[in-house]
C-alpha atoms as a PDB file:
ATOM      1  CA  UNK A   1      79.314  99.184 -24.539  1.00  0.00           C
ATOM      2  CA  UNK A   2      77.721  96.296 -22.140  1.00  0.00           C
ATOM      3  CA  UNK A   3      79.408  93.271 -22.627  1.00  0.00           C
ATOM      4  CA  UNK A   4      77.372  90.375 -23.469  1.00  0.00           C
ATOM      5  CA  UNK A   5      76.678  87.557 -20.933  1.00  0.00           C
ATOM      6  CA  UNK A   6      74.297  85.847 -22.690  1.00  0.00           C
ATOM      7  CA  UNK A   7      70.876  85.459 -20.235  1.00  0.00           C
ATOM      8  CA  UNK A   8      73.484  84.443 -17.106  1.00  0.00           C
ATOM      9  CA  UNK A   9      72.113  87.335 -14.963  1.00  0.00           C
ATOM     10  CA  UNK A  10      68.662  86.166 -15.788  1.00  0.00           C
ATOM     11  CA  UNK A  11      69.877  82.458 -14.615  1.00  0.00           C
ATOM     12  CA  UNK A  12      71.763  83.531 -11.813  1.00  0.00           C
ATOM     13  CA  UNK A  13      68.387  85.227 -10.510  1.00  0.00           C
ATOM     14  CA  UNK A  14      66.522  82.287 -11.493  1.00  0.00           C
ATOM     15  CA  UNK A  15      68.668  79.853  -9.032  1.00  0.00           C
ATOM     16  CA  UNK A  16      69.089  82.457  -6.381  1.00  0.00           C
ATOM     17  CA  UNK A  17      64.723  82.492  -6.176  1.00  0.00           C
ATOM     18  CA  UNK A  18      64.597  79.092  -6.343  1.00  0.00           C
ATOM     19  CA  UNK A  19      67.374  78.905  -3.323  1.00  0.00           C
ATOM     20  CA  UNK A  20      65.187  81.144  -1.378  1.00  0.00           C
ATOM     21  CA  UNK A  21      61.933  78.880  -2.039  1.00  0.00           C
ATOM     22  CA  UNK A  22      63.120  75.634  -0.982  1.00  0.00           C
ATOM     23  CA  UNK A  23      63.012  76.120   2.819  1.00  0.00           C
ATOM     24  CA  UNK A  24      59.419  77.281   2.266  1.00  0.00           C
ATOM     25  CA  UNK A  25      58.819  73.910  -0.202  1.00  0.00           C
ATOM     26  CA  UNK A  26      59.874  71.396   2.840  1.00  0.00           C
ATOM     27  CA  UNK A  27      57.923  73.757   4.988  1.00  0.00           C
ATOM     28  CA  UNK A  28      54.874  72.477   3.258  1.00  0.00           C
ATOM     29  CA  UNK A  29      55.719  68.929   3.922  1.00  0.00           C
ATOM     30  CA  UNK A  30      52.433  66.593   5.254  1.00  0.00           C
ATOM     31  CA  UNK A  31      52.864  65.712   8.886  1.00  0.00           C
ATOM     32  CA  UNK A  32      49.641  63.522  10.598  1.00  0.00           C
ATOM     33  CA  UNK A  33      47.533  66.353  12.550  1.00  0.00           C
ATOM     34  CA  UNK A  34      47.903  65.633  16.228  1.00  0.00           C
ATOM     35  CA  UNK A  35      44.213  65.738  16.600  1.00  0.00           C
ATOM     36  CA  UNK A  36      43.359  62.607  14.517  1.00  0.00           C
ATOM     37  CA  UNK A  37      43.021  59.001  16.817  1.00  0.00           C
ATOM     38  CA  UNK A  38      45.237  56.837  15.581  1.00  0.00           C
ATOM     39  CA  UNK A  39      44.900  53.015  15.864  1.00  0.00           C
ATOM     40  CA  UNK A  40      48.255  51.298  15.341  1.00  0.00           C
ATOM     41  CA  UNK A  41      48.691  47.437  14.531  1.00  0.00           C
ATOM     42  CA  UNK A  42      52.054  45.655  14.876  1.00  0.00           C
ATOM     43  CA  UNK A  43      52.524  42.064  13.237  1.00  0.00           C
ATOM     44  CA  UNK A  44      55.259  39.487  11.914  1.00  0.00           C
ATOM     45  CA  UNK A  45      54.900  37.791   8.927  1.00  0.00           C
ATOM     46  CA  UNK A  46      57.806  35.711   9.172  1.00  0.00           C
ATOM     47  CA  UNK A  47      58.926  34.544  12.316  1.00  0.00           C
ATOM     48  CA  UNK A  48      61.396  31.948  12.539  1.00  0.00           C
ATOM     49  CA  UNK A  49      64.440  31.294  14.720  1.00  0.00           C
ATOM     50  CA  UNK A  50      66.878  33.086  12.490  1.00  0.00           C
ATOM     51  CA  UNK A  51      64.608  35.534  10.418  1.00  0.00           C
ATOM     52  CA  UNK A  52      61.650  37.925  11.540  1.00  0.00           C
ATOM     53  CA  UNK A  53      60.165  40.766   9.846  1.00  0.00           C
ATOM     54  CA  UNK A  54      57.678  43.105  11.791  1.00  0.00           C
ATOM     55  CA  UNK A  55      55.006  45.208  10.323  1.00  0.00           C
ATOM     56  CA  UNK A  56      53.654  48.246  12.245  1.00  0.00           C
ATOM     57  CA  UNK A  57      51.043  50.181  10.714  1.00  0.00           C
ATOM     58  CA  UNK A  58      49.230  53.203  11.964  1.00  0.00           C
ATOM     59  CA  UNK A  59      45.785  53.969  11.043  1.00  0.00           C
ATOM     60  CA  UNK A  60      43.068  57.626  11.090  1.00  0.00           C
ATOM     61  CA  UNK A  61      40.116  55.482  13.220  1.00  0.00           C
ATOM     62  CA  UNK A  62      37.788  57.946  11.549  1.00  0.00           C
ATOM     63  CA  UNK A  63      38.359  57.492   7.631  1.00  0.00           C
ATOM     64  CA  UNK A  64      41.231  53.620   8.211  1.00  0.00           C
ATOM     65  CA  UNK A  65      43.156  55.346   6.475  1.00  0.00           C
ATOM     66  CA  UNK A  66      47.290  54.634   6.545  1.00  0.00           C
ATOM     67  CA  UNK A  67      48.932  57.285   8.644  1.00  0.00           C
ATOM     68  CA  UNK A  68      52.270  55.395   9.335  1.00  0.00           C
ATOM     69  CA  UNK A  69      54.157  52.936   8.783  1.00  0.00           C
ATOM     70  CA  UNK A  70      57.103  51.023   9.101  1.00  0.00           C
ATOM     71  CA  UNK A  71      58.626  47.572   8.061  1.00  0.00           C
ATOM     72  CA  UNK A  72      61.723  45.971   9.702  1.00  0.00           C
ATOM     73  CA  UNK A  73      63.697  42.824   8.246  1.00  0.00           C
ATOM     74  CA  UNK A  74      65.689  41.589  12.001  1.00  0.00           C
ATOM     75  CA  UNK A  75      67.883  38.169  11.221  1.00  0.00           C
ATOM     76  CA  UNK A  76      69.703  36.309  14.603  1.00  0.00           C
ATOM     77  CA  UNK A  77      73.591  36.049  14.850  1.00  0.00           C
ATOM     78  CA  UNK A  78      75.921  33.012  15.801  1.00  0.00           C
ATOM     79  CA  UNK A  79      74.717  34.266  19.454  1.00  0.00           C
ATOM     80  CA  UNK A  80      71.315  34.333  18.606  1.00  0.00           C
ATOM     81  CA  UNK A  81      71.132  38.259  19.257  1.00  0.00           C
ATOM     82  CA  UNK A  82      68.731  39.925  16.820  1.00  0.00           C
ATOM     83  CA  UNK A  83      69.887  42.622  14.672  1.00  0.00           C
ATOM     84  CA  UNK A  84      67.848  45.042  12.282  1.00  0.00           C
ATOM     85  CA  UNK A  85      69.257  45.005   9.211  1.00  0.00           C
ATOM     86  CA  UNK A  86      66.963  46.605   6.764  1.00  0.00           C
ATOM     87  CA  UNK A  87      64.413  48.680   7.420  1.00  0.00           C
ATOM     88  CA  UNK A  88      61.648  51.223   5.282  1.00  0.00           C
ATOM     89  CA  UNK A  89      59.541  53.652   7.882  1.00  0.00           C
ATOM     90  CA  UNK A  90      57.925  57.294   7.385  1.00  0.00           C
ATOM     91  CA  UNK A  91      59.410  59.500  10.054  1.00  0.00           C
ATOM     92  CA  UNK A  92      60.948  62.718   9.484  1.00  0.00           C
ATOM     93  CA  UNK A  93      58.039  63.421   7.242  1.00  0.00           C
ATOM     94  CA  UNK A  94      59.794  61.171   4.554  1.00  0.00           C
ATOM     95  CA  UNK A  95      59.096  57.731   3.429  1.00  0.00           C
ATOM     96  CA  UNK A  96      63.342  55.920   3.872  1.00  0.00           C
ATOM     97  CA  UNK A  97      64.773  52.960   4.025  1.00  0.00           C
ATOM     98  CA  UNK A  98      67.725  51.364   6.061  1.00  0.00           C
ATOM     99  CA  UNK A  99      69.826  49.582   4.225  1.00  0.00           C
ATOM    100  CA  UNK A 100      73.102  47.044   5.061  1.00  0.00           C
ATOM    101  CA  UNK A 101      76.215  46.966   5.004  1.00  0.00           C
ATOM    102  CA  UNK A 102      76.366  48.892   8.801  1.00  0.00           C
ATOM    103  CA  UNK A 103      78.620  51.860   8.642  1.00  0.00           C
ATOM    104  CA  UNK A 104      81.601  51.833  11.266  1.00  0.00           C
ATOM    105  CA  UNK A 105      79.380  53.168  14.407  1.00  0.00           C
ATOM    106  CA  UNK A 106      76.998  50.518  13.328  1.00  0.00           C
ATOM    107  CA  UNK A 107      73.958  52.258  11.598  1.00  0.00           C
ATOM    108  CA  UNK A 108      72.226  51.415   8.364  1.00  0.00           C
ATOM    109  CA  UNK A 109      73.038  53.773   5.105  1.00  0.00           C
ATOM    110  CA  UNK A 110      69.786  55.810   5.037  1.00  0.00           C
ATOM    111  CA  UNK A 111      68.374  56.845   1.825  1.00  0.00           C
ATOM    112  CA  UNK A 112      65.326  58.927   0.990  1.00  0.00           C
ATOM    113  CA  UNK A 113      62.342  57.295  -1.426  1.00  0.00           C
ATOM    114  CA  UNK A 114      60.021  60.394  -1.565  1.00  0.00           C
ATOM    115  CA  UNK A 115      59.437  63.269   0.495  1.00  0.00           C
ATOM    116  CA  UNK A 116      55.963  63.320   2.038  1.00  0.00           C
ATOM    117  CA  UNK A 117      53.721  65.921   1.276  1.00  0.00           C
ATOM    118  CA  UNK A 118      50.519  64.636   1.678  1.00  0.00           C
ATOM    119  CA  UNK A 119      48.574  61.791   3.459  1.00  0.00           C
ATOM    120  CA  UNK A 120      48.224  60.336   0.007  1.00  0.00           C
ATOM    121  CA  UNK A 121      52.033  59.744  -0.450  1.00  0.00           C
ATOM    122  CA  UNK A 122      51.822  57.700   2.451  1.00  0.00           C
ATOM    123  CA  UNK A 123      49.400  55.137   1.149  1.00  0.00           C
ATOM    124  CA  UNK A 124      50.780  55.292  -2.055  1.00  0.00           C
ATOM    125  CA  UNK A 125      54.320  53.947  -0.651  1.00  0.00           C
ATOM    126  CA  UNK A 126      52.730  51.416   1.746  1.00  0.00           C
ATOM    127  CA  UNK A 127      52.794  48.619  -0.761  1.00  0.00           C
ATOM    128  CA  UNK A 128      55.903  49.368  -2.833  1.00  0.00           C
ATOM    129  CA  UNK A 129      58.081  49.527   0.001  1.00  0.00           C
ATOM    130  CA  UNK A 130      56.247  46.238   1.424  1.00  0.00           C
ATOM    131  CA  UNK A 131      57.253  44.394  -1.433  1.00  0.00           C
ATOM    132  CA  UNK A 132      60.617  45.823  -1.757  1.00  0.00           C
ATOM    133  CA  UNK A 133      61.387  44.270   2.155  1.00  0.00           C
ATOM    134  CA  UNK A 134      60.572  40.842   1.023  1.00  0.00           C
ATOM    135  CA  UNK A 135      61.827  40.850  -2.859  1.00  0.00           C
ATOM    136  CA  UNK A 136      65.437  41.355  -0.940  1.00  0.00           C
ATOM    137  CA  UNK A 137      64.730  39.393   2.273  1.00  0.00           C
ATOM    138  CA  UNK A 138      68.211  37.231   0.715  1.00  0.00           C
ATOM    139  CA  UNK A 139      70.101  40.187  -0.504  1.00  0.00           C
ATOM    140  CA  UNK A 140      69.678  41.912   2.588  1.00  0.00           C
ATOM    141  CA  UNK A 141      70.962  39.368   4.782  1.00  0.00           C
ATOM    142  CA  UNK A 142      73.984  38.709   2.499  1.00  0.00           C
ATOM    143  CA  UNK A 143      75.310  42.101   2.663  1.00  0.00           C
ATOM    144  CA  UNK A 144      74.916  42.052   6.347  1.00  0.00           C
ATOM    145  CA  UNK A 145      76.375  38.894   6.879  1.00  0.00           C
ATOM    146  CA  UNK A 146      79.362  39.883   4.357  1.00  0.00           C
ATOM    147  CA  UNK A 147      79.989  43.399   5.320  1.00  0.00           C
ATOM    148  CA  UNK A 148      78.951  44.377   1.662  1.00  0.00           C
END
């Protein structure tokens, strides 16, 4: 008699394919062909003594179309040294951000907002993440300030 295990075989394969499959799936992940000309543009938007924030994009000259990006919220300390303390870019063929409080060697927590898979995902983030930097320009600084 076969004892009963209720589809669990049929699951276990299931999870063991889908293992297999996701080193293939990041495989796939968009990266800007190394053939395109890229024009890239660097700005601040605020720029005062104690507060900047820099805004680098990169653009395809042939279609102007957003390649790359990053945004970087820097505030001054009681020496008037400037420190990054938040921070959304797409490298590593991810869109991320930096966030505060520092860990003990001194980096930002890193988190992941969406994988990048296409040059579409870029431009879709571009915006979101811009307005994200400056809805916590105040929060930011607070928990780097406090150590929160």
């Amino acid at each position: 008699m076969t004892p009963r295990n209720f589809g669990r075989d049929a699951q276990r394969r299931s999870r063991r394919v889908t293992r297999e499959a996701l080193p293939t799936i990041e495989d796939e992940r968009w990266e800007c062909p190394p053939h395109v000309i890229k024009t890239e543009y660097t700005e601040r938007w605020v720029d005062d003594p104690a507060c900047r924030i820099t805004i680098r994009t990169v653009r395809d000259e042939a279609t102007n179309r957003i390649v790359d990006y990053a945004f970087t919220h820097e505030i001054t300390d009681d020496r008037g040294q400037w420190h990054q303390i938040a921070r959304i870019d797409c490298s590593h063929q991810e869109v991320h951000r930096h966030w505060p409080p520092p860990d003990s060697d001194g980096a930002l927590k890193r988190e992941v907002i969406r994988p990048i898979y296409s040059q579409t995902d870029v431009e879709d983030t571009y915006h979101p993440c811009l307005n994200e930097i400056f809805d916590n320009i105040e929060v930011n600084e607070g928990k780097w300030r406090n150590g929160r």
